[in-house]
C-alpha atoms as a PDB file:
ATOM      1  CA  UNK A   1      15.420 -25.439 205.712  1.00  0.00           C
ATOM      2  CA  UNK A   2      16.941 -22.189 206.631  1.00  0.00           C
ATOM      3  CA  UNK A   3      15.504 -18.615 205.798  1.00  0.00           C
ATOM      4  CA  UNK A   4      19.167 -18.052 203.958  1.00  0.00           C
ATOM      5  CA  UNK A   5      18.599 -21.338 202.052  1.00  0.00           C
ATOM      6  CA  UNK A   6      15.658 -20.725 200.754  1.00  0.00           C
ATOM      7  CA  UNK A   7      16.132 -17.166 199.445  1.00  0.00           C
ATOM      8  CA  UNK A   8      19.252 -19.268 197.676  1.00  0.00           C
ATOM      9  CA  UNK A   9      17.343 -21.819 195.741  1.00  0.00           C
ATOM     10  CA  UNK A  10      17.347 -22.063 191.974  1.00  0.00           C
ATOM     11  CA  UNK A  11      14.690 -22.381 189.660  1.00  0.00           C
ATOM     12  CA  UNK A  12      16.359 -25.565 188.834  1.00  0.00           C
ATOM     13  CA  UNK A  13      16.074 -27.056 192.589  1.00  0.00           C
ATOM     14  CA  UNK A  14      12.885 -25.840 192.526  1.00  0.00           C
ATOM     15  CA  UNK A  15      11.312 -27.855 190.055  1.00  0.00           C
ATOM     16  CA  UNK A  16      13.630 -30.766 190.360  1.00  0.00           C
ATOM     17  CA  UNK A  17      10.240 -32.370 192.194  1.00  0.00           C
ATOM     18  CA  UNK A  18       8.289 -32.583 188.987  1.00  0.00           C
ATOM     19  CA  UNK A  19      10.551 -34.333 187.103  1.00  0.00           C
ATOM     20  CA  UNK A  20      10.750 -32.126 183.779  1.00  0.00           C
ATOM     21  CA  UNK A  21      11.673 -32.554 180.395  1.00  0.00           C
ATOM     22  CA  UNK A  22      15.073 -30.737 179.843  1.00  0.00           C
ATOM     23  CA  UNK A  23      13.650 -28.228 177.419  1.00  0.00           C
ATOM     24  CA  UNK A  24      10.849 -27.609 180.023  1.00  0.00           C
ATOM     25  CA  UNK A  25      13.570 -26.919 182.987  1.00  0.00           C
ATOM     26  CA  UNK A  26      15.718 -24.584 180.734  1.00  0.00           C
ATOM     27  CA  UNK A  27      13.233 -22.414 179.784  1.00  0.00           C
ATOM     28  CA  UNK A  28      11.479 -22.637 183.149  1.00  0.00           C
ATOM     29  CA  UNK A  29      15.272 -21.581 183.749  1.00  0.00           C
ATOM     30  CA  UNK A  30      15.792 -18.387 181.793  1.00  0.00           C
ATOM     31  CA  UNK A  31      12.104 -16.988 182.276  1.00  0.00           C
ATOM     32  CA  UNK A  32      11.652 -14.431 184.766  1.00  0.00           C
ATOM     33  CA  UNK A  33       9.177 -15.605 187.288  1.00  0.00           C
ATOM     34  CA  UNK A  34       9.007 -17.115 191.328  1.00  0.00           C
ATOM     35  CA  UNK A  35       8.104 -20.195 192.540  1.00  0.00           C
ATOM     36  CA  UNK A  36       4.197 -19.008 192.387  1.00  0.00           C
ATOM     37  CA  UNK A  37       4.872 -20.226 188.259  1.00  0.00           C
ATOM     38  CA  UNK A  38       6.071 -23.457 189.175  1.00  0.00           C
ATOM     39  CA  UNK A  39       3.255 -25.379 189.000  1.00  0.00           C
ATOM     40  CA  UNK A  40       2.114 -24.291 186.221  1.00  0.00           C
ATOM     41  CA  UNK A  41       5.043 -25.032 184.312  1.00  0.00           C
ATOM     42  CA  UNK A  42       4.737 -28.446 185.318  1.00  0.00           C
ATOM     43  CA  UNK A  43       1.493 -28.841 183.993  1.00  0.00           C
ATOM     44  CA  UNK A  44       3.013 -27.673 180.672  1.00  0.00           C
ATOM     45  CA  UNK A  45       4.342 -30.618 179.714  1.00  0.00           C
ATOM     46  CA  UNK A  46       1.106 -32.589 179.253  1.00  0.00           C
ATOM     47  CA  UNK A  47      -0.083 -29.935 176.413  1.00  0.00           C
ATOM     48  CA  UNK A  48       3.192 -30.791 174.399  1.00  0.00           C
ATOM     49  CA  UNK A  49       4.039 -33.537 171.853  1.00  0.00           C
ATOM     50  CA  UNK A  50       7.006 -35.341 171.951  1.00  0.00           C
ATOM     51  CA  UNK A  51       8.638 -34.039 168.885  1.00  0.00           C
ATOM     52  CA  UNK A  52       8.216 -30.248 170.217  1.00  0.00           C
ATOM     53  CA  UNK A  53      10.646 -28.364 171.803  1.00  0.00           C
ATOM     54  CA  UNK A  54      10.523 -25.928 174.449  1.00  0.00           C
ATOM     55  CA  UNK A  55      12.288 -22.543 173.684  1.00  0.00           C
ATOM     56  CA  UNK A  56      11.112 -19.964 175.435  1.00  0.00           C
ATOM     57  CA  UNK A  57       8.414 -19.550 177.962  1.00  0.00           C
ATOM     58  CA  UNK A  58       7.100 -16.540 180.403  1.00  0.00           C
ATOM     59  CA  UNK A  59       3.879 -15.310 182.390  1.00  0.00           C
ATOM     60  CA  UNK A  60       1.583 -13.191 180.537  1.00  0.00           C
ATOM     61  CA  UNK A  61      -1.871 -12.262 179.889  1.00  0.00           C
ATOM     62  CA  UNK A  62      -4.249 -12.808 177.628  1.00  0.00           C
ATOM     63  CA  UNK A  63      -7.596 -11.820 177.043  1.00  0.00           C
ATOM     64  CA  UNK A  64      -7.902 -10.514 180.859  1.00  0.00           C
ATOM     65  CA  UNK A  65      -6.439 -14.200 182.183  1.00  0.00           C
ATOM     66  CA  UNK A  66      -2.682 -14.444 183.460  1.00  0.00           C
ATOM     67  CA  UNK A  67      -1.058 -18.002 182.324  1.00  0.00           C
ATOM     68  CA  UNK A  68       2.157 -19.247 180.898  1.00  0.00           C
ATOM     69  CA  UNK A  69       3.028 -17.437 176.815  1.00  0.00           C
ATOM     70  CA  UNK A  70       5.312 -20.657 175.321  1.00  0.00           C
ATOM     71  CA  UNK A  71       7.671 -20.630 171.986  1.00  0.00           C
ATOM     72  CA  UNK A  72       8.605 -24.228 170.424  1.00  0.00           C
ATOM     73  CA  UNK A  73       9.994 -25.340 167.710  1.00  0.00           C
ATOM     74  CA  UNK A  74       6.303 -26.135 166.124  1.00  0.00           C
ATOM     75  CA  UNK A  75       4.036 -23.378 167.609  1.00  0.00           C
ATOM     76  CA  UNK A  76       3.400 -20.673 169.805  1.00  0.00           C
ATOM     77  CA  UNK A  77       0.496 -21.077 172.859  1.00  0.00           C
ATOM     78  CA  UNK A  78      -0.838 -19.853 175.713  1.00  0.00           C
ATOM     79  CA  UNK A  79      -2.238 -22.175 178.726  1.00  0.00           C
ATOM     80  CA  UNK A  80      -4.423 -19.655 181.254  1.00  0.00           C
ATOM     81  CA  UNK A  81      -3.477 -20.738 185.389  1.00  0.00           C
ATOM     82  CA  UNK A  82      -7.485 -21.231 185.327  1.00  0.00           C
ATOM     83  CA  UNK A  83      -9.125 -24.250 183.894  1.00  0.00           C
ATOM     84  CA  UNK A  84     -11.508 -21.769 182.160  1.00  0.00           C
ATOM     85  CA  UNK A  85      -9.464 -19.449 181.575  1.00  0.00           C
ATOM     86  CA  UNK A  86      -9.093 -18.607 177.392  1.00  0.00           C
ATOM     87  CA  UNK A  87      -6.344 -20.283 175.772  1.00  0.00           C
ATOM     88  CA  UNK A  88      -4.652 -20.396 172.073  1.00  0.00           C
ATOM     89  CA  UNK A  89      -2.029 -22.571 170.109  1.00  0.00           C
ATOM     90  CA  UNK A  90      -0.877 -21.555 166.990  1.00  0.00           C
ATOM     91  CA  UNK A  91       1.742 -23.487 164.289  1.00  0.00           C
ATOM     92  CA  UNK A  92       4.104 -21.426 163.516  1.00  0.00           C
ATOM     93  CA  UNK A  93       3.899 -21.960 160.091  1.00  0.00           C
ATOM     94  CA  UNK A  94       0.099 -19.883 160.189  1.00  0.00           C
ATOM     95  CA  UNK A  95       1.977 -17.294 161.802  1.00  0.00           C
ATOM     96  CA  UNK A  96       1.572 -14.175 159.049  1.00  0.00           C
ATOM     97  CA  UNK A  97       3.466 -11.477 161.587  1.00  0.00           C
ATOM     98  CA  UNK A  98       4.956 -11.003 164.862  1.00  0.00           C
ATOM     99  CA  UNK A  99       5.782  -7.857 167.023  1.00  0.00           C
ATOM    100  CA  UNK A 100       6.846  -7.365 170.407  1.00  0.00           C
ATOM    101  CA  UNK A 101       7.248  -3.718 172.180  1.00  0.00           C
ATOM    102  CA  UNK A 102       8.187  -3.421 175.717  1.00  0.00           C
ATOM    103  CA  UNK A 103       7.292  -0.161 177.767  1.00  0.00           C
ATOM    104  CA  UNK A 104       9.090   0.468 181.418  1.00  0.00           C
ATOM    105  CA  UNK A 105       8.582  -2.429 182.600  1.00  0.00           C
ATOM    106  CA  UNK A 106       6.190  -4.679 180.669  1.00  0.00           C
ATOM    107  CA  UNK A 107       5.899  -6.017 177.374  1.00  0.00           C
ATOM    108  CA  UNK A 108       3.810  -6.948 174.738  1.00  0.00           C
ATOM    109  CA  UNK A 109       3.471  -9.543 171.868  1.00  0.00           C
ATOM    110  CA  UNK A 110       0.824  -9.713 169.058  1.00  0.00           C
ATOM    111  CA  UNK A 111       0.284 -12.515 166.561  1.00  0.00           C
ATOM    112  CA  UNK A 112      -1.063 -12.084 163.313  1.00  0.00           C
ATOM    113  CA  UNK A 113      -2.692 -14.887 161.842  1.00  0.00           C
ATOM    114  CA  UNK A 114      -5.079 -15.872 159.640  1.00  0.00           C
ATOM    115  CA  UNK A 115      -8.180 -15.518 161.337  1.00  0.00           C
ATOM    116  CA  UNK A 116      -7.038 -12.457 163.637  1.00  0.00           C
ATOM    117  CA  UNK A 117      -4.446 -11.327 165.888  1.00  0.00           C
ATOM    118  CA  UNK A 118      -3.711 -12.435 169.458  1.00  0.00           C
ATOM    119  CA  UNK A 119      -2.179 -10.217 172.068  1.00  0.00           C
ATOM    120  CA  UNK A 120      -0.132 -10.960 175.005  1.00  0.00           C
ATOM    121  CA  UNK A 121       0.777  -8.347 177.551  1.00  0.00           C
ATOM    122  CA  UNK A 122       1.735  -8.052 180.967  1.00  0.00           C
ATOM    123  CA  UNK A 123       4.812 -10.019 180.055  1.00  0.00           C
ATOM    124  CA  UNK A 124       7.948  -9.148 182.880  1.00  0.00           C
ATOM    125  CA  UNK A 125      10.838  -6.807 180.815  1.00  0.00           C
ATOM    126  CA  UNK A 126      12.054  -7.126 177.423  1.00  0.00           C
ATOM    127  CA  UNK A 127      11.005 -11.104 177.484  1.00  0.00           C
ATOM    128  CA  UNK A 128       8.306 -10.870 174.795  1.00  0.00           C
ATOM    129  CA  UNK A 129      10.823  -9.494 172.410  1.00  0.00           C
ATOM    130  CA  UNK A 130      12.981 -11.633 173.227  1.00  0.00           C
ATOM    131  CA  UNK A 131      10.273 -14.763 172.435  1.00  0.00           C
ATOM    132  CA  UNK A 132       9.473 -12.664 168.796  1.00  0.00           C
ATOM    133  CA  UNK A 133      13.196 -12.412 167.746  1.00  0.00           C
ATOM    134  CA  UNK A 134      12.840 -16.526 168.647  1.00  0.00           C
ATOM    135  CA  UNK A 135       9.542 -17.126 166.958  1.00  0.00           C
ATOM    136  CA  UNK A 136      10.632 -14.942 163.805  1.00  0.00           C
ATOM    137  CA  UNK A 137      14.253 -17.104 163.715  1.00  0.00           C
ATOM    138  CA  UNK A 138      12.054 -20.830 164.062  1.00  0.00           C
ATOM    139  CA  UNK A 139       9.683 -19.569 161.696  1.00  0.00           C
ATOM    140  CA  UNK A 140      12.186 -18.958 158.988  1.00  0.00           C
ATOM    141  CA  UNK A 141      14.535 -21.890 160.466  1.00  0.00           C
ATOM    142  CA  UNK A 142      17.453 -20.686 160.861  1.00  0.00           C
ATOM    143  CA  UNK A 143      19.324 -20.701 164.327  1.00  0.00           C
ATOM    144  CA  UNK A 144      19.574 -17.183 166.222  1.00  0.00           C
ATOM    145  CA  UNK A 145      22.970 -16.225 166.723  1.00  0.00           C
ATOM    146  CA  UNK A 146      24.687 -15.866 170.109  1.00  0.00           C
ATOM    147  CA  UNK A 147      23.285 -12.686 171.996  1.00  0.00           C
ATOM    148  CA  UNK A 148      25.655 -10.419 172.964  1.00  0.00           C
ATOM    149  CA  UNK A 149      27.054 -11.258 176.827  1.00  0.00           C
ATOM    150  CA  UNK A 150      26.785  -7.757 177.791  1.00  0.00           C
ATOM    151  CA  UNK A 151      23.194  -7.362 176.243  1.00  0.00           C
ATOM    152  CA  UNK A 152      22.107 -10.718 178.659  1.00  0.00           C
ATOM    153  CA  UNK A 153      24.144  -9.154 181.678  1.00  0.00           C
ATOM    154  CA  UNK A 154      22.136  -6.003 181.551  1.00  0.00           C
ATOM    155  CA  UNK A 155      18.887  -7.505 181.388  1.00  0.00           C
ATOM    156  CA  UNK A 156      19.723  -9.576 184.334  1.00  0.00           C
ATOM    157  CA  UNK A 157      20.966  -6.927 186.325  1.00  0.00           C
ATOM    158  CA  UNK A 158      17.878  -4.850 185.316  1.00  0.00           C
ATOM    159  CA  UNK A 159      15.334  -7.599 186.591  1.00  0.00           C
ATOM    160  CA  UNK A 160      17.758  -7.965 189.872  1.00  0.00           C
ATOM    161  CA  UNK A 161      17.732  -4.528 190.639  1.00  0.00           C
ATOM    162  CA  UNK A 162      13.735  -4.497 189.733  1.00  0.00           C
ATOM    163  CA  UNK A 163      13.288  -6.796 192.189  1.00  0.00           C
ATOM    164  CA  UNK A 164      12.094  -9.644 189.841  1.00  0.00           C
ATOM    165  CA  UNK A 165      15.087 -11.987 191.016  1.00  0.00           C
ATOM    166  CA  UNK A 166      16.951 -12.518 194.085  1.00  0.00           C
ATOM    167  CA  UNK A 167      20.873 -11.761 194.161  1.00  0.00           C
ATOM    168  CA  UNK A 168      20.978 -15.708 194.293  1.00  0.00           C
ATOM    169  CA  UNK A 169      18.935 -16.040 191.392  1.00  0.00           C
ATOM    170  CA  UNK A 170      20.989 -13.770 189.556  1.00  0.00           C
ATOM    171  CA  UNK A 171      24.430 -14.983 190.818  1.00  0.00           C
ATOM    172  CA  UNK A 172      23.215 -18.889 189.479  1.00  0.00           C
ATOM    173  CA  UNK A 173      22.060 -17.343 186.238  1.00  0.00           C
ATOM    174  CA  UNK A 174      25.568 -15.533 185.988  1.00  0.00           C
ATOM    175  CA  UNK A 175      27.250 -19.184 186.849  1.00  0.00           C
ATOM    176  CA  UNK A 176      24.868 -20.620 184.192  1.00  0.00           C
ATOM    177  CA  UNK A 177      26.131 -18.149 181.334  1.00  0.00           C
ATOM    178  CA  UNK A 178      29.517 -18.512 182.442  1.00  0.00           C
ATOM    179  CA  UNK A 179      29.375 -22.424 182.274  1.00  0.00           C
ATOM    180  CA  UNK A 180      28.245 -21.502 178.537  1.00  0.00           C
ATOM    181  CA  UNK A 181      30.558 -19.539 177.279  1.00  0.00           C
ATOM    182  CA  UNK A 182      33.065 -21.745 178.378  1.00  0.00           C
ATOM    183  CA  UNK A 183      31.528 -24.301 176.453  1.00  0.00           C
END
């Protein structure tokens, strides 16, 4: 494979090896992240249940361990890149609050629940609010409108010119939205 090739891969062709549920793939798709993710995404799929969906996902930390942060439509968790690394899953429907704040760069998400709150930071641009606006919509459910095109366009161009995705990466996600608003 060429150098030029493989600066032009997608996410998608990436992780066409493992084999991945669809929900898996498309939010593997829209997260912000580089092949170093990848695996760990495939391991995802054998802490899900069958009637779960995948809506958002992203890298993150929590409680000093970096791993995959996870929406779905039944509960919110977080599955460390170390075997021993700490880990949560919470139904949504224990969820009591959630806020997100990002700051330059790097966001934040805490969970209030029950027994406590859980926080999630080191999460890439304005991602984490963008998995609370999800959470809050699934909690109540009732489907999220259609984001703004601009709004999307902006954040992509921010985490292009960050340095966060390639100008291929970003010219496959512009295809991608394209291909949707078309539809």
């Amino acid at each position: 494979m060429s150098w030029f090739r493989w600066f032009r891969i997608t996410v998608r062709e990436r992780l066409a090896p493992y084999n991945l549920r669809p929900d898996v793939l498309d939010a593997a798709a829209a997260m912000a992240s580089d092949q170093r993710s990848d695996v760990y995404v495939a391991r995802l799929e054998s802490f899900l249940t069958a009637s779960e969906t995948v809506l958002r996902m992203m890298d993150g930390r929590y409680a000093g361990g970096m791993g995959l942060f996870v929406l779905t439509s039944e509960r919110i968790l977080f599955r460390p890149r170390r075997s021993t690394g700490p880990a949560f899953s919470v139904p949504l429907r224990e969820i009591i609050a959630i806020e997100a704040a990002t700051r330059r760069v790097s966001g934040t998400v805490r969970l209030t629940t029950p027994e406590g709150s859980l926080t999630v930071d080191r999460i890439l641009g304005t991602q984490g609010e963008m998995l609370a606006d999800d959470a809050r919509e699934a909690i109540r459910g009732t489907p999220r409108p259609e984001r703004d095109p601009l709004e999307v366009l902006a954040e992509l161009r921010a985490l292009r010119d960050s340095g966060v995705i390639s100008d291929a990466e970003f010219d496959a996600l512009m295809h991608e939205m394209g291909e949707l608003q078309e539809k």
